[in-house]
N, C-alpha and C. Protein backbone atom coordinates (compact mmCIF):
# COMPACT_ATOMS: atom_id res chain seq x y z
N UNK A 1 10.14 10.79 -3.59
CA UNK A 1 8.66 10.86 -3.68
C UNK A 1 8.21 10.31 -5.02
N UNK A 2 7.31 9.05 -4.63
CA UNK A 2 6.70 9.17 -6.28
C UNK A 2 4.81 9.60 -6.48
N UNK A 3 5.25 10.22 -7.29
CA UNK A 3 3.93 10.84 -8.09
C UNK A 3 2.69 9.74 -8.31
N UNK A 4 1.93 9.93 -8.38
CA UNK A 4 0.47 9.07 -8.53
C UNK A 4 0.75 8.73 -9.97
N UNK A 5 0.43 6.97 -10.35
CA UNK A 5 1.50 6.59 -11.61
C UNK A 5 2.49 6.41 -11.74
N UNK A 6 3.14 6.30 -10.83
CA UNK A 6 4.69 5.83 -10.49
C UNK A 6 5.45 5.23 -9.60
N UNK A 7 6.19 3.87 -10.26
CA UNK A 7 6.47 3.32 -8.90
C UNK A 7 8.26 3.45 -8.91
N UNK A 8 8.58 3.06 -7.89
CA UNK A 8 10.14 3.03 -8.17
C UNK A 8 11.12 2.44 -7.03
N UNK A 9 12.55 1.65 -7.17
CA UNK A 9 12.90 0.72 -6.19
C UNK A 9 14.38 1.39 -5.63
N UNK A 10 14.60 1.77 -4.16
CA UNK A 10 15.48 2.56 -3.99
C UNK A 10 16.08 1.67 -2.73
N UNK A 11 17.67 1.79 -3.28
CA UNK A 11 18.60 0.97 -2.25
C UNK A 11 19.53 1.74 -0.93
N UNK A 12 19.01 1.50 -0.23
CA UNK A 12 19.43 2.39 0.86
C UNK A 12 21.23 2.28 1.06
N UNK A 13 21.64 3.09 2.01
CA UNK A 13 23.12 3.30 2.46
C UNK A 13 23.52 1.91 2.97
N UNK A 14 22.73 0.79 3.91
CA UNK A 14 22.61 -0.72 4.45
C UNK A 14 22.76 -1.21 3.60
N UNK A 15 22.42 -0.99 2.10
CA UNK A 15 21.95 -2.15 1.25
C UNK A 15 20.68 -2.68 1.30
N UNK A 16 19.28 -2.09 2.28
CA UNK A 16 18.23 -1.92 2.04
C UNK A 16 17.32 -1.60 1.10
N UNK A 17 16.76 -2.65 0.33
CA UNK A 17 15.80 -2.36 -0.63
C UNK A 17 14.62 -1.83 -0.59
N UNK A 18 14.22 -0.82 -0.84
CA UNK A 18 12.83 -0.30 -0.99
C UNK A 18 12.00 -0.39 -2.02
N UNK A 19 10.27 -0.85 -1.89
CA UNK A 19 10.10 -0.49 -3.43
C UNK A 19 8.76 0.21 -2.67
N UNK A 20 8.68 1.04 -3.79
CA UNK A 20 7.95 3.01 -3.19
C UNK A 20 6.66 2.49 -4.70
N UNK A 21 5.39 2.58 -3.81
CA UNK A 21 3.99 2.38 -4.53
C UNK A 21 4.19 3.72 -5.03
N UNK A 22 3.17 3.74 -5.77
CA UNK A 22 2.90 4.91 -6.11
C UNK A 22 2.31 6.14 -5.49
N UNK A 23 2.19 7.64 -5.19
CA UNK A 23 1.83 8.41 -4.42
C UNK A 23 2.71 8.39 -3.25
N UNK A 24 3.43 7.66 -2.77
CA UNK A 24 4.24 7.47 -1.59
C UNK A 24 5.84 7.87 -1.46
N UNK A 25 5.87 8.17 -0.47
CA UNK A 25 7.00 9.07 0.03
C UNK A 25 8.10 8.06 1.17
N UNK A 26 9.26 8.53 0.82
CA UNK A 26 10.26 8.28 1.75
C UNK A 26 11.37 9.32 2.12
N UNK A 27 11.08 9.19 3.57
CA UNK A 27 12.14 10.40 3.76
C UNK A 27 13.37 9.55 5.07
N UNK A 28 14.49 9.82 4.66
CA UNK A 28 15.51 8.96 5.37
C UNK A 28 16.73 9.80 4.91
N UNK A 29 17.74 9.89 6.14
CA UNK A 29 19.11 10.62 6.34
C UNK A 29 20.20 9.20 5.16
N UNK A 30 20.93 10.03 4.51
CA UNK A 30 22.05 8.75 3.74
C UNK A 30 22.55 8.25 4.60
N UNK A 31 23.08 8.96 5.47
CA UNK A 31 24.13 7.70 6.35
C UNK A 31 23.35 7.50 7.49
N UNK A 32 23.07 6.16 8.04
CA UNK A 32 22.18 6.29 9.39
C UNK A 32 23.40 5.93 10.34
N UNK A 33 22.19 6.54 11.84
CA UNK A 33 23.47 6.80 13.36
C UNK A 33 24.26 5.00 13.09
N UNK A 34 25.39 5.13 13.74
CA UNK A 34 26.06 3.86 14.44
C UNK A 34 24.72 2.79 15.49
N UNK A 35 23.98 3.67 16.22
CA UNK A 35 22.97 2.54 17.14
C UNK A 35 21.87 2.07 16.46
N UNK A 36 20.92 2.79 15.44
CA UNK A 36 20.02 2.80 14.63
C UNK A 36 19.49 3.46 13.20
N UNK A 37 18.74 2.48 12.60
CA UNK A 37 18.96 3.04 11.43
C UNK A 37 17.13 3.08 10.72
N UNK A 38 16.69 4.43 10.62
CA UNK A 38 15.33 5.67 10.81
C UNK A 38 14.89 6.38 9.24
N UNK A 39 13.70 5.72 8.91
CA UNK A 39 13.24 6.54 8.23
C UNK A 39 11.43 6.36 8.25
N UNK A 40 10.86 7.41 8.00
CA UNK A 40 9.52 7.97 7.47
C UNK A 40 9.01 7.79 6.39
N UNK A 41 7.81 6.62 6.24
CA UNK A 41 7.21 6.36 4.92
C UNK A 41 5.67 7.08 4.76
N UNK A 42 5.41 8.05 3.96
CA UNK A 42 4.17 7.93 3.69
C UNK A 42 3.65 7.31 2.37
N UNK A 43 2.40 6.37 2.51
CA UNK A 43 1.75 5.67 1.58
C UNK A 43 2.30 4.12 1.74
N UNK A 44 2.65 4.12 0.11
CA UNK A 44 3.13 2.14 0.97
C UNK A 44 4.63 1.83 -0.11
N UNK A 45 5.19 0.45 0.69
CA UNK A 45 6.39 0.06 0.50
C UNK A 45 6.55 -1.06 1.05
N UNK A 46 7.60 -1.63 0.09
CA UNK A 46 7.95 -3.48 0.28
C UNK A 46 9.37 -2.91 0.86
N UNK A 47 9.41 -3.19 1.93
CA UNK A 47 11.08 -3.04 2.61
C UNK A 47 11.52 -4.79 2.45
N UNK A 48 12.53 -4.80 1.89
CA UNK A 48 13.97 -6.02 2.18
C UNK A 48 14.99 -5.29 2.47
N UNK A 49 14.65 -5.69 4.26
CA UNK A 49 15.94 -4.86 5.07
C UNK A 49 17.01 -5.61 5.68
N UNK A 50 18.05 -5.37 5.08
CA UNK A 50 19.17 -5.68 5.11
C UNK A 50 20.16 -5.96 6.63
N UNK A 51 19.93 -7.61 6.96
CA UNK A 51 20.04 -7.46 8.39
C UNK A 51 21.22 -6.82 9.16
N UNK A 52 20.89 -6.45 10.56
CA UNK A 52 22.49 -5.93 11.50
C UNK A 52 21.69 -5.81 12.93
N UNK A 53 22.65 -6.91 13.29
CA UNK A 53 21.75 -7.26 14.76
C UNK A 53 22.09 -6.16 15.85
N UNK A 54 23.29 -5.22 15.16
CA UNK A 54 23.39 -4.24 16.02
C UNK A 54 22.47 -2.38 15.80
N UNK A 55 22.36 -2.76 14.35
CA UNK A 55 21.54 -1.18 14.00
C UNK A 55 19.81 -1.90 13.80
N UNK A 56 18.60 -1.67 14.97
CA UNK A 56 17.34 -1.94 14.47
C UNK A 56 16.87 -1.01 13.04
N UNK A 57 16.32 -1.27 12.65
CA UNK A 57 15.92 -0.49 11.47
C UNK A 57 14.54 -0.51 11.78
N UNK A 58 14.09 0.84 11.59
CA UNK A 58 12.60 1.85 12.29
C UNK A 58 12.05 2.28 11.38
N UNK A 59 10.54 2.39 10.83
CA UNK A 59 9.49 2.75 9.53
C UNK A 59 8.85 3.56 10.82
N UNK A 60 8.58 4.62 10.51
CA UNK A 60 7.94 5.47 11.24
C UNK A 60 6.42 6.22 10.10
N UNK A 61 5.03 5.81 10.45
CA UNK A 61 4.45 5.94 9.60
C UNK A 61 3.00 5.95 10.11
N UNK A 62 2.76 7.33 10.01
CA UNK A 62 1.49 8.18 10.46
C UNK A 62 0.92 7.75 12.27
N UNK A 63 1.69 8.16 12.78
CA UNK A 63 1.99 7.55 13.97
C UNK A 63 2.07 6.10 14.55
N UNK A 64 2.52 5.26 13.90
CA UNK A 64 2.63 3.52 14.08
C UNK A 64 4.00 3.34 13.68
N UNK A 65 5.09 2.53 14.31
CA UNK A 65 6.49 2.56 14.47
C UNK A 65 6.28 0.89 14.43
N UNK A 66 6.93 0.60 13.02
CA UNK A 66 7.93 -0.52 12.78
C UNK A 66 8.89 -0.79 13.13
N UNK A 67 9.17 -1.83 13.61
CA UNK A 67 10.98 -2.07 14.23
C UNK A 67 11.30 -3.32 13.78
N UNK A 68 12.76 -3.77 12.89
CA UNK A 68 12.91 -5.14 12.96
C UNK A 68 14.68 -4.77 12.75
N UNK A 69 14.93 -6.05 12.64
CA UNK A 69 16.38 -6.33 12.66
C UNK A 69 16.74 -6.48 10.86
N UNK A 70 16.00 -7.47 10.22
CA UNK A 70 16.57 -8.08 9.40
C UNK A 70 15.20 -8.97 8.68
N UNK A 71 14.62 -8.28 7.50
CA UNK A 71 13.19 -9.20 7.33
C UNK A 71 12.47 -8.53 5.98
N UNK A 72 11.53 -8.78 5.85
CA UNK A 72 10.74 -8.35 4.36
C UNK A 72 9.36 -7.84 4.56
N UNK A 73 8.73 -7.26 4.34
CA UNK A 73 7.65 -6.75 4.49
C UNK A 73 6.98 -5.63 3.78
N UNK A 74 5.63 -5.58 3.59
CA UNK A 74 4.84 -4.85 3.48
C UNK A 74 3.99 -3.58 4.06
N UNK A 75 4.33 -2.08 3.81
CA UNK A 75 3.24 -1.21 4.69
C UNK A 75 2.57 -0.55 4.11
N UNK A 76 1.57 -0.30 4.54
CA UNK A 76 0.39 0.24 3.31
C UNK A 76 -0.15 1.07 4.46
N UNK A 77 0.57 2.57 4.36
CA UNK A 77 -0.32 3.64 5.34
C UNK A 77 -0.58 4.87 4.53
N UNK A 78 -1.99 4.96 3.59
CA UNK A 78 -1.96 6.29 2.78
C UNK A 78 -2.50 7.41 3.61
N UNK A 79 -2.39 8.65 3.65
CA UNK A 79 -3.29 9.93 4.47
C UNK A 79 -4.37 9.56 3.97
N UNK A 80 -5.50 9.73 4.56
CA UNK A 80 -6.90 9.69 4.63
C UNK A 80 -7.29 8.01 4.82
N UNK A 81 -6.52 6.94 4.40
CA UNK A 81 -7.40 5.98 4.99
C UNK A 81 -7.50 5.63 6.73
N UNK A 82 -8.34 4.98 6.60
CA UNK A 82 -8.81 4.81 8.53
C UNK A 82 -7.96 3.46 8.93
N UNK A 83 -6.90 3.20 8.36
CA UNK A 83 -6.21 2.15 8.79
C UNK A 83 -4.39 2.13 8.40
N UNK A 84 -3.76 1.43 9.06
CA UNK A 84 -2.39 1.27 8.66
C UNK A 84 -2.20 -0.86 8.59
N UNK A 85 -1.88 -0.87 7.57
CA UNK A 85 -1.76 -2.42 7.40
C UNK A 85 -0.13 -2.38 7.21
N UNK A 86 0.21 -3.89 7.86
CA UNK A 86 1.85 -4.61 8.00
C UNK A 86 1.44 -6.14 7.47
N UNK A 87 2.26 -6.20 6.63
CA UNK A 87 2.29 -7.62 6.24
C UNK A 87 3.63 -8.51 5.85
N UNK A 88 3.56 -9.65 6.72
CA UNK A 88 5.50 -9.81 6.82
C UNK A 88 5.20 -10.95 5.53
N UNK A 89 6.55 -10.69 4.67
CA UNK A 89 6.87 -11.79 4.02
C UNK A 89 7.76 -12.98 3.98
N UNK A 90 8.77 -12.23 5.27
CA UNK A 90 10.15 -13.27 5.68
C UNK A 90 10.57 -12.84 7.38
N UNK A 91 10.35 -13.29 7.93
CA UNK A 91 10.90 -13.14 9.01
C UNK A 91 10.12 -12.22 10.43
N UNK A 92 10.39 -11.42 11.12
CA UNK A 92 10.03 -11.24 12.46
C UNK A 92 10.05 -9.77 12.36
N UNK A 93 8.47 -9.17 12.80
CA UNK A 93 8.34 -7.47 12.81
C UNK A 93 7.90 -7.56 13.74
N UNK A 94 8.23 -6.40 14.17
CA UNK A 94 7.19 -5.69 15.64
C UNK A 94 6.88 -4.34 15.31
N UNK A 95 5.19 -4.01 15.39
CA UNK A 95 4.98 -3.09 15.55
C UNK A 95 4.06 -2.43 16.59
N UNK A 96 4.09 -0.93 17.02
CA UNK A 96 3.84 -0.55 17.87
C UNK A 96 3.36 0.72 17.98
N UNK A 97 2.35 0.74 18.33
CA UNK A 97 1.46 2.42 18.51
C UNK A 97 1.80 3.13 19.86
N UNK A 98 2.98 3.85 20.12
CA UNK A 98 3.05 4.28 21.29
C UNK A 98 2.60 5.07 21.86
N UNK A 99 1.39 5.84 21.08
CA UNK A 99 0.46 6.83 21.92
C UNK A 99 -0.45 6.07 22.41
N UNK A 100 -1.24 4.48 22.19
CA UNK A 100 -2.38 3.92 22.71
C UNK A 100 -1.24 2.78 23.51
N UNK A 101 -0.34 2.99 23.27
CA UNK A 101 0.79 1.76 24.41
C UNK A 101 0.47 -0.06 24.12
N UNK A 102 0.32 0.76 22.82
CA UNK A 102 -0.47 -1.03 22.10
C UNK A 102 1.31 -1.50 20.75
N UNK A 103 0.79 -3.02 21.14
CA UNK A 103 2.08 -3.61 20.09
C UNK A 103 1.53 -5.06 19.67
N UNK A 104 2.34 -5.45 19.06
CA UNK A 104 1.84 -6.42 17.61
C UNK A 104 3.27 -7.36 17.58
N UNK A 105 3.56 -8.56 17.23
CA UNK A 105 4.43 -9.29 17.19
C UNK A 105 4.24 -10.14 15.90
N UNK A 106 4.60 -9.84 14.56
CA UNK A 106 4.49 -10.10 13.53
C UNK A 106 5.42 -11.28 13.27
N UNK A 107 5.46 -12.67 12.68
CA UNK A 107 5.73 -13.54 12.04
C UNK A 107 5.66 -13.59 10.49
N UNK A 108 6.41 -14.71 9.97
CA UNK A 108 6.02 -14.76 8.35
C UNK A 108 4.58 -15.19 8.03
N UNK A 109 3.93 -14.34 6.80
CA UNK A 109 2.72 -14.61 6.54
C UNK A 109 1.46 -14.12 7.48
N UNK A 110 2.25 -13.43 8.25
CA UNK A 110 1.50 -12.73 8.97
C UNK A 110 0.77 -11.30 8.79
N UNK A 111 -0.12 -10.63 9.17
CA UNK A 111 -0.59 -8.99 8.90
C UNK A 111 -1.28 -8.66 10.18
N UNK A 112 -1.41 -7.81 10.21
CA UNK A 112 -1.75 -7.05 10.71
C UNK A 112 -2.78 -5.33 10.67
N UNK A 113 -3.88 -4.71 10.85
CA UNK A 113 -4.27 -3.75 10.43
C UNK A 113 -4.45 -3.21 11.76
N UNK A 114 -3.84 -2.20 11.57
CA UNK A 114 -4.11 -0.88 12.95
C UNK A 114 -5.35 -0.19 12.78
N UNK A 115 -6.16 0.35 13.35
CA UNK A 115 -7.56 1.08 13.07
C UNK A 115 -7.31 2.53 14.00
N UNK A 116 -7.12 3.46 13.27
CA UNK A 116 -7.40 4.70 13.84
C UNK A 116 -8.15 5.11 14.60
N UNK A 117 -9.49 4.28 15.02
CA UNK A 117 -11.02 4.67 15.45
C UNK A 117 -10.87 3.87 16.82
N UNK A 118 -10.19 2.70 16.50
CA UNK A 118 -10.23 2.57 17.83
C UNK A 118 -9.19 2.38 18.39
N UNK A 119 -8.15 2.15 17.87
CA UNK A 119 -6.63 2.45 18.55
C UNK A 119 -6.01 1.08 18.17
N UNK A 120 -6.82 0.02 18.08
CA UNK A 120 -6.01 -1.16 18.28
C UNK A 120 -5.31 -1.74 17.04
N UNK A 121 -4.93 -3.41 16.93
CA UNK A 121 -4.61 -3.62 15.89
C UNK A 121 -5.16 -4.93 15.63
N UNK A 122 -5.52 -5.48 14.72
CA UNK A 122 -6.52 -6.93 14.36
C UNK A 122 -5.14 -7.90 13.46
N UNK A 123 -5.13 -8.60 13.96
CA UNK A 123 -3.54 -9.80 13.60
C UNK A 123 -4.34 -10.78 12.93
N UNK A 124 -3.72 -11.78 11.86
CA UNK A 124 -4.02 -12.90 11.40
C UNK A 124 -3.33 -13.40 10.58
N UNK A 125 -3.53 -14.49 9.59
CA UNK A 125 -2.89 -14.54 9.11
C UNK A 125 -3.11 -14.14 7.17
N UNK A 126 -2.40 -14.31 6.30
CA UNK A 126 -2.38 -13.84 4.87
C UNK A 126 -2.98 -14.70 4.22
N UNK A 127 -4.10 -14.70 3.66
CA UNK A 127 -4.97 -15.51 3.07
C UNK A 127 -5.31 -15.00 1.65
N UNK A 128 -4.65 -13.43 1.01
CA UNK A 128 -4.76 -13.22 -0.13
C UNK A 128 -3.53 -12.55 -0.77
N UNK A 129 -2.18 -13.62 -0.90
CA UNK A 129 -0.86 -12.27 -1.01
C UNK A 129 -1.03 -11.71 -2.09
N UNK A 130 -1.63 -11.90 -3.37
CA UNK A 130 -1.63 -11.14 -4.23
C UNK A 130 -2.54 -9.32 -3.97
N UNK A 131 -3.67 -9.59 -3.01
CA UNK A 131 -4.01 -8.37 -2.71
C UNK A 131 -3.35 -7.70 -2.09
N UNK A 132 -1.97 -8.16 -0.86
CA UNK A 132 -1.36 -7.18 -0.72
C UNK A 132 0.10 -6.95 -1.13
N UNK A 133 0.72 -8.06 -1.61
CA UNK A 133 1.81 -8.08 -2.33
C UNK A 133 1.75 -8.11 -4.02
N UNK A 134 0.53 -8.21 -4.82
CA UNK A 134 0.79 -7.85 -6.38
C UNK A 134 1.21 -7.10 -7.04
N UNK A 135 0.93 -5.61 -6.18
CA UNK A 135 1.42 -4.32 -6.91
C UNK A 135 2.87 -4.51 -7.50
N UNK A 136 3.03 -4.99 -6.41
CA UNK A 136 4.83 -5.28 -6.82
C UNK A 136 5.08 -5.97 -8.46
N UNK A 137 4.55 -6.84 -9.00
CA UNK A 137 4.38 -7.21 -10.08
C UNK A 137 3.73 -6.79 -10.99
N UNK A 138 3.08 -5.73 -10.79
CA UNK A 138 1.76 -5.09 -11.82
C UNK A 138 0.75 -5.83 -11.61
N UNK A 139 0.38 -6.38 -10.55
CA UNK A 139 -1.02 -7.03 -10.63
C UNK A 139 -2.06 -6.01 -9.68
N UNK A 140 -2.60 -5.11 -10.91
CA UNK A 140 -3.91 -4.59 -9.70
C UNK A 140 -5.02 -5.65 -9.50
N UNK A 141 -5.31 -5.72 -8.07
CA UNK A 141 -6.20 -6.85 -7.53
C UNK A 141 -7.06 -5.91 -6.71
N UNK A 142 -8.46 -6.12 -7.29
CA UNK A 142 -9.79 -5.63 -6.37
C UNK A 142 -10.50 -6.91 -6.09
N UNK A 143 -10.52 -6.78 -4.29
CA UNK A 143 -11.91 -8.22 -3.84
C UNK A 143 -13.04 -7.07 -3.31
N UNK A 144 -14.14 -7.33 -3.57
CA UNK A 144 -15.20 -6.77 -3.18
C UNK A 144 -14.81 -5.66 -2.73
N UNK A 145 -15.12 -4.71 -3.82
CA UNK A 145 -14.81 -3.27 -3.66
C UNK A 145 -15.82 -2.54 -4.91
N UNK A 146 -16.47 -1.43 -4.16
CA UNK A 146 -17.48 -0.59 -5.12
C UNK A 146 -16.66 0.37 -5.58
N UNK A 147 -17.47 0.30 -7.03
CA UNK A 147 -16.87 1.87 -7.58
C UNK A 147 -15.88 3.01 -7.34
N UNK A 148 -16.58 3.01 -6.67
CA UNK A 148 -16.25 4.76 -5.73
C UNK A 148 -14.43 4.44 -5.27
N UNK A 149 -14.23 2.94 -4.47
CA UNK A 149 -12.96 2.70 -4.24
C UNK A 149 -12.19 2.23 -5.12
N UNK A 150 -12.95 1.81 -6.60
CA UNK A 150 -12.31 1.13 -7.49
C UNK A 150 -11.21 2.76 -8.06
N UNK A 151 -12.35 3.65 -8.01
CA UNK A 151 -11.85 4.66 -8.76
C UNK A 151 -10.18 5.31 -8.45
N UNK A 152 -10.70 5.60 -6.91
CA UNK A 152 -9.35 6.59 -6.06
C UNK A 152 -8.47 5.18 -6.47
N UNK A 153 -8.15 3.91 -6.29
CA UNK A 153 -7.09 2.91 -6.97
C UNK A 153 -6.53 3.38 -8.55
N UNK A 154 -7.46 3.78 -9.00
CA UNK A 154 -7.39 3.68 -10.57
C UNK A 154 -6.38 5.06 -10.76
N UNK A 155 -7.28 6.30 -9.64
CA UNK A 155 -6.35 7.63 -9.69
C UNK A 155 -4.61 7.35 -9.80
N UNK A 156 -4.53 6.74 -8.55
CA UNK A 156 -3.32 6.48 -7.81
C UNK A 156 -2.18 5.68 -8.88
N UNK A 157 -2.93 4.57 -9.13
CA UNK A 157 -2.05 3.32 -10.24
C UNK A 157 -1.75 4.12 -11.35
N UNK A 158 -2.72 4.56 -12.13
CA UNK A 158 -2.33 5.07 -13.53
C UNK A 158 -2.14 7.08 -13.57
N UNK A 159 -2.08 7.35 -12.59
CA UNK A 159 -1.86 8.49 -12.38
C UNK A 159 -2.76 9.74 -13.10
N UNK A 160 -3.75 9.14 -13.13
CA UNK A 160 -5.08 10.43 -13.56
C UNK A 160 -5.94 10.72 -13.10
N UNK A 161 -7.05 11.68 -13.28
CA UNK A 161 -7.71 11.95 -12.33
C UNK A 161 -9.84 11.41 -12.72
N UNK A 162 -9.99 10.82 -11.84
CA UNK A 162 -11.52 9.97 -12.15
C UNK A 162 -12.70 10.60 -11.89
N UNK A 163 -13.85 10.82 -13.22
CA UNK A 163 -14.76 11.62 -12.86
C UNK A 163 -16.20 10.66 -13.16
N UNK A 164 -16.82 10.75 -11.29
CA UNK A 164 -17.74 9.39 -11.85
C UNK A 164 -19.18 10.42 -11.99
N UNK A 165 -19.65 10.14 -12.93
CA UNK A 165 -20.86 11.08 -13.03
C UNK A 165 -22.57 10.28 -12.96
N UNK A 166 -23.64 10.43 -12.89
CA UNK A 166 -24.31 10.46 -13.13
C UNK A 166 -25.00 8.63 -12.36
N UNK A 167 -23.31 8.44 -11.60
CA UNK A 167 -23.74 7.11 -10.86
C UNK A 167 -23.84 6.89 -8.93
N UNK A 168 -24.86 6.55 -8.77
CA UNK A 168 -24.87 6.34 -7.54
C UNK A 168 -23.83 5.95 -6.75
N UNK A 169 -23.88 5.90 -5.48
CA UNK A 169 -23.05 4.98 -4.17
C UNK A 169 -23.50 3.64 -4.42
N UNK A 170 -23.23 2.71 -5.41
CA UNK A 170 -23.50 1.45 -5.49
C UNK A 170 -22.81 0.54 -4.66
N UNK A 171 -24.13 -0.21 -4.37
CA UNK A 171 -23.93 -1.56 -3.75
C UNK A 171 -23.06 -2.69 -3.88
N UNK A 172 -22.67 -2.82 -5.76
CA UNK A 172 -22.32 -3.61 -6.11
C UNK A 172 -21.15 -3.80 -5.97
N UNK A 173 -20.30 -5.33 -5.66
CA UNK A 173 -19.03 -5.39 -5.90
C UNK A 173 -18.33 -6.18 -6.41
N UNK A 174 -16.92 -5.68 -6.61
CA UNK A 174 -16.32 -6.51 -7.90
C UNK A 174 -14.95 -7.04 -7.09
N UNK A 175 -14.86 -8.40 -7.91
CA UNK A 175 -13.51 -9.11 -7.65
C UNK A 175 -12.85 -9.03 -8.89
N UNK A 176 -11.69 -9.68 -8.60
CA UNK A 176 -10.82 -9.10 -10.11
C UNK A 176 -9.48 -9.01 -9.98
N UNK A 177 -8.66 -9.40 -10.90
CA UNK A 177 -7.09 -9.27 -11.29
C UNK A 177 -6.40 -9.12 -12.28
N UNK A 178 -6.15 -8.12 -12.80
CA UNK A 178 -5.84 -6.94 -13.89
C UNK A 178 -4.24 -7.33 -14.11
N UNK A 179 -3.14 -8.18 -14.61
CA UNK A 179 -1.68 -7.92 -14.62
C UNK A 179 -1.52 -7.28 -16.02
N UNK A 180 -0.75 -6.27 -15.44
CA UNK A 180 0.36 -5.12 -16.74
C UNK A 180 -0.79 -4.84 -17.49
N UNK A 181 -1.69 -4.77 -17.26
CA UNK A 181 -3.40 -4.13 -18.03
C UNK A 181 -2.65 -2.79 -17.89
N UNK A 182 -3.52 -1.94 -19.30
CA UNK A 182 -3.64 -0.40 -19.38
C UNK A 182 -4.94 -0.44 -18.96
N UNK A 183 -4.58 1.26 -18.85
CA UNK A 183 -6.49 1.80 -18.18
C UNK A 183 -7.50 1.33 -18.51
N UNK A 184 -7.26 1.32 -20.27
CA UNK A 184 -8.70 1.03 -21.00
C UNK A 184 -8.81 -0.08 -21.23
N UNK A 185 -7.80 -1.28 -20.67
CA UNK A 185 -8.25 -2.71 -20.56
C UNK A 185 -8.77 -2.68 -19.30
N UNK A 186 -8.34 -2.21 -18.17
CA UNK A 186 -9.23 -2.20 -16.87
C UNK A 186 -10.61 -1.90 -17.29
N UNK A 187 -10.64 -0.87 -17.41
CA UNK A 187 -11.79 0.01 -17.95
C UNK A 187 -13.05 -1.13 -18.81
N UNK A 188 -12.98 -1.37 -19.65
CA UNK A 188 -13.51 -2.32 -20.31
C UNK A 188 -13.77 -3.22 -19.33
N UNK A 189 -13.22 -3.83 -18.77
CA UNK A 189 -13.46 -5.38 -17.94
C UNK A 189 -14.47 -4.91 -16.59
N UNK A 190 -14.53 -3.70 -16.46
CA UNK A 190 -15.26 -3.04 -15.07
C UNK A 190 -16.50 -2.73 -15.82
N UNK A 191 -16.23 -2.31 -17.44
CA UNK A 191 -17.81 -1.79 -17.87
C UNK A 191 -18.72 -3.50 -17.88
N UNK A 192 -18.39 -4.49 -17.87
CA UNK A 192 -18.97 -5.81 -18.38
C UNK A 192 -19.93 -6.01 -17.22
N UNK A 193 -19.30 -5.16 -15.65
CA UNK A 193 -20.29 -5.48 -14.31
C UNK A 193 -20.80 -4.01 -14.02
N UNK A 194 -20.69 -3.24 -14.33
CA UNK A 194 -21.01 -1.91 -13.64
C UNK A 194 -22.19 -0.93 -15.23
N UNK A 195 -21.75 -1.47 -16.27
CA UNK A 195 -22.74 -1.48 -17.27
C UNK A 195 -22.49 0.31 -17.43
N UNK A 196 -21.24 1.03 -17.17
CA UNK A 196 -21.44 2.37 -17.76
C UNK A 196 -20.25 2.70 -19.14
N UNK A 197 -20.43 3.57 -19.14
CA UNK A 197 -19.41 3.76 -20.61
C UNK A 197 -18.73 5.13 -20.19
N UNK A 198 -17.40 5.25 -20.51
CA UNK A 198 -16.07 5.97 -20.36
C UNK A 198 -15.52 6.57 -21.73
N UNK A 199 -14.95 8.01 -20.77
CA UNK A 199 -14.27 8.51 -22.27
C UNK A 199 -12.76 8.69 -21.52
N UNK A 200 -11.64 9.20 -22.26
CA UNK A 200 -10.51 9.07 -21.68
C UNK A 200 -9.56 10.62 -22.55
N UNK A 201 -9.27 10.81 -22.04
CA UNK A 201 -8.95 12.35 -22.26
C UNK A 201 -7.11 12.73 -21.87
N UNK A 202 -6.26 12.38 -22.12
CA UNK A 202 -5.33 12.88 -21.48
C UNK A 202 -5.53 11.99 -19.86
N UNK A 203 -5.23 13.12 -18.83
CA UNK A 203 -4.89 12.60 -17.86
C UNK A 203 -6.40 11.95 -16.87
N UNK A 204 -7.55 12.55 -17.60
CA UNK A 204 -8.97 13.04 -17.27
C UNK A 204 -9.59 11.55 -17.78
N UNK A 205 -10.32 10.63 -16.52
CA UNK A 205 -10.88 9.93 -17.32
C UNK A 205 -12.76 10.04 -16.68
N UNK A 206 -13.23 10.05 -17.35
CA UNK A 206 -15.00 10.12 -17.00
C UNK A 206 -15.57 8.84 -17.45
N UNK A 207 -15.89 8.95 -16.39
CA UNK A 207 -16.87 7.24 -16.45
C UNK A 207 -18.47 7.69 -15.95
N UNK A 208 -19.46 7.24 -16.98
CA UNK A 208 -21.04 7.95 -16.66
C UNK A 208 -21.56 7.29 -16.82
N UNK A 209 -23.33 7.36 -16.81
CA UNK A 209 -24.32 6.50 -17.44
C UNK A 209 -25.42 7.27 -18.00
C-alpha cells in the first residue's frame, strides 16, 4: 500500500513490474496458480507484465477485470471517482465489466474510460500521454481542471491535506505541467491564474482569498 505522497515500483513472483501511484493499493498471492496469475489494484498502476502465453494475468479493480497475456499499461481506478480508465502502452488488453456483460479490446495507444453511471466504456485513441503516463516521471499534468480538482491531486501527490477557504466553485481552468516541482513551486505557478495566496504548515496547506 502506498500512502498519499508516495510512490513505489514492485516486481512480482513472474518478473512483473508494477509501479503503485500514490494512495494505491495492491493486493496479490506471491506465488500465482499454475493456470493464472490474479491480483487486486486499488487506485492506479503502470503494469509491465511479464509475458506467458500459458498463465493470463488478471487486474481486478472496483468491479472492471483486466486480462492480458503479455503487455504494458496503465489503470487509473481511485474509490470515489465516477470512472475507471485503461490505457495500453505496448501491446493487446482486454477489458471487461462482467456485471453489465460489456468488453473493450484494447490496442497500443489505445484507452479506454468505463463510466459507472452508465455501465459502458468510451474507446479512442491517446492524444495526451503525458496526462496519463507522466506521473511515472514526476510530471504532474493538469488540462482544464478547476481548483477544487486541482486540490484533491495536490492532496494525493504531495501527501497533505488542502484547505480551500474563502473561494468559490470556480469556473476557471487551468492547463499546466509541473516536472519534479515541490508544492510551493506548484503553488506559486497556480497563484499567477487563480490570484489567491497560501500558507503551508507541516502537512496542512491553506489556500484563501
Amino acid at each position: 500500500f502506498n500512502p498519499k505522497g508516495r510512490k513505489s515500483t514492485i516486481t512480482l513472483s513472474d518478473r512483473t513490474r508494477v509501479e503503485l501511484n500514490a494512495q494505491s493499493k495492491i493486493e496479490y498471492i506471491d506465488n500465482f496458480s499454475p493456470n493464472k496469475r490474479e491480483v487486486t489494484l486499488t487506485g492506479e498502476a503502470f503494469f509491465d507484465v511479464q509475458r506467458d502465453e500459458n498463465r493470463p494475468f488478471i487486474i481486478n479493480v472496483n468491479g472492471v477485470t483486466v486480462k492480458v497475456l503479455g503487455t504494458s499499461f496503465n489503470i487509473k481506478g481511485y474509490p470515489g471517482d465516477n470512472f475507471i480508465q485503461v490505457a495500453v502502452a505496448s501491446g493487446h488488453v482486454e477489458v471487461y465489466d462482467i456485471s453489465n456483460n460489456n468488453y473493450v479490446d484494447l490496442r497500443i495507444d489505445e484507452v479506454a474510460d468505463y463510466s459507472y453511471a452508465s455501465g459502458n466504456f468510451h474507446k479512442g485513441q491517446i492524444t495526451d500521454k503525458d496526462l496519463i503516463f507522466g506521473w511515472k516521471e514526476q510530471k504532474l499534468v493538469f488540462r482544464d481542471q478547476d481548483l477544487y480538482s486541482i486540490a484533491e491531486v495536490l492532496s494525493r501527490w504531495y501527501g497533505v491535506e488542502v484547505q480551500l477557504e474563502g473561494i468559490d466553485k470556480l469556473n476557471k481552468k487551468v492547463t499546466g505541467v509541473y516536472e519534479n516541482a515541490s508544492l510551493r513551486e506548484v503553488l506559486i505557478g497556480l497563484r499567477h491564474n487563480y490570484k489567491f495566496e497560501f500558507e503551508l504548515n507541516g502537512k496542512t496547506v491553506r489556500i484563501y482569498k
